[in-house]
Protein backbone atom coordinates (compact mmCIF):
# COMPACT_ATOMS: atom_id res chain seq x y z
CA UNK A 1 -167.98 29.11 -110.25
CA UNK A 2 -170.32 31.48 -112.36
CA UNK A 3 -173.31 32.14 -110.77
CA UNK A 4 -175.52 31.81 -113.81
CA UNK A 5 -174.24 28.23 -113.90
CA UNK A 6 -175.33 27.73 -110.39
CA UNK A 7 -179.05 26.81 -111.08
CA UNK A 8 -178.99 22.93 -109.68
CA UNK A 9 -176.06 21.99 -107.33
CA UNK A 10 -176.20 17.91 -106.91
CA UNK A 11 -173.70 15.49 -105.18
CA UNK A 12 -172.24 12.73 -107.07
CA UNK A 13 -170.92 9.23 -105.15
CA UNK A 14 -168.39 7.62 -106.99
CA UNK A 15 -166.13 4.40 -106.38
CA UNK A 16 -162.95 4.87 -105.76
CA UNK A 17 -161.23 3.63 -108.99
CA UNK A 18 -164.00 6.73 -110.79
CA UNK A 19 -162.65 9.29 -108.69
CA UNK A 20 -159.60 8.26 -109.29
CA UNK A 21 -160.14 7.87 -113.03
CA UNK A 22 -161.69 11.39 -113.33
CA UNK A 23 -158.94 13.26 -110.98
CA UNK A 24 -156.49 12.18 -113.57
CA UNK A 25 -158.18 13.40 -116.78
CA UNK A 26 -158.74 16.52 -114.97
CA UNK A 27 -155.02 16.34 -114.41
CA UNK A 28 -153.74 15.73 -117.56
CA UNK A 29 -156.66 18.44 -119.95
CA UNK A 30 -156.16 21.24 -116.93
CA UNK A 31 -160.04 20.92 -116.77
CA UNK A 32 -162.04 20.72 -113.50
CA UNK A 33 -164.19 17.82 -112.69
CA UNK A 34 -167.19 20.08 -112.85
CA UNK A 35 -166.73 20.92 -116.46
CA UNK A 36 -165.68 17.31 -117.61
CA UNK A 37 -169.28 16.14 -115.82
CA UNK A 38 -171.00 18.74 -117.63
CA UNK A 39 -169.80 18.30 -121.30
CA UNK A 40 -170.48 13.88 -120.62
CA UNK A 41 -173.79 15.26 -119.27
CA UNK A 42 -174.73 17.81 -122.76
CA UNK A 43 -173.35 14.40 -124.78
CA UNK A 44 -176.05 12.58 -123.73
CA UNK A 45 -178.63 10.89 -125.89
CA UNK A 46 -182.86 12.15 -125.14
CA UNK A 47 -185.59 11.93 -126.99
CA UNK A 48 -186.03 14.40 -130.01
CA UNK A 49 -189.24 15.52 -128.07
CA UNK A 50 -187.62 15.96 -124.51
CA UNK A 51 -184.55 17.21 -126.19
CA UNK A 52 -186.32 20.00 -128.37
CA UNK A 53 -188.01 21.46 -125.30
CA UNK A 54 -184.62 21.46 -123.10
CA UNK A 55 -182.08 24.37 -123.73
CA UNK A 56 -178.35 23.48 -123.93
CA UNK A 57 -177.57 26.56 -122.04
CA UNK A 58 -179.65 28.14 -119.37
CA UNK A 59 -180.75 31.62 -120.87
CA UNK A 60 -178.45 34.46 -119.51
């Protein structure tokens, strides 16, 4: 993992059937879970006011 990535670590609890579900996209794109969760997470929907005042990317 890149360190300047590494600014919040959190644990996720998922159901079976959504572990499941995710270890088999990550199978079939070659992509690990971590950056699947990520690019769902950037997709999100905020506020125009929260979103203006939250980077994408954490500054290098």
């Amino acid at each position: 993992m890149n360190k300047k990535w590494a600014i919040k670590r959190i644990t996720l609890n998922l159901a079976a059937i959504e572990a499941e579900k995710l270890q088999l996209y990550c199978n079939q794109t070659g992509r690990p879970a971590t950056d699947v969760i990520r690019e769902l997470i950037r997709g999100l929907s905020i506020c125009d006011e929260v979103a203006q005042s939250m980077p994408l990317r954490p500054p290098l």
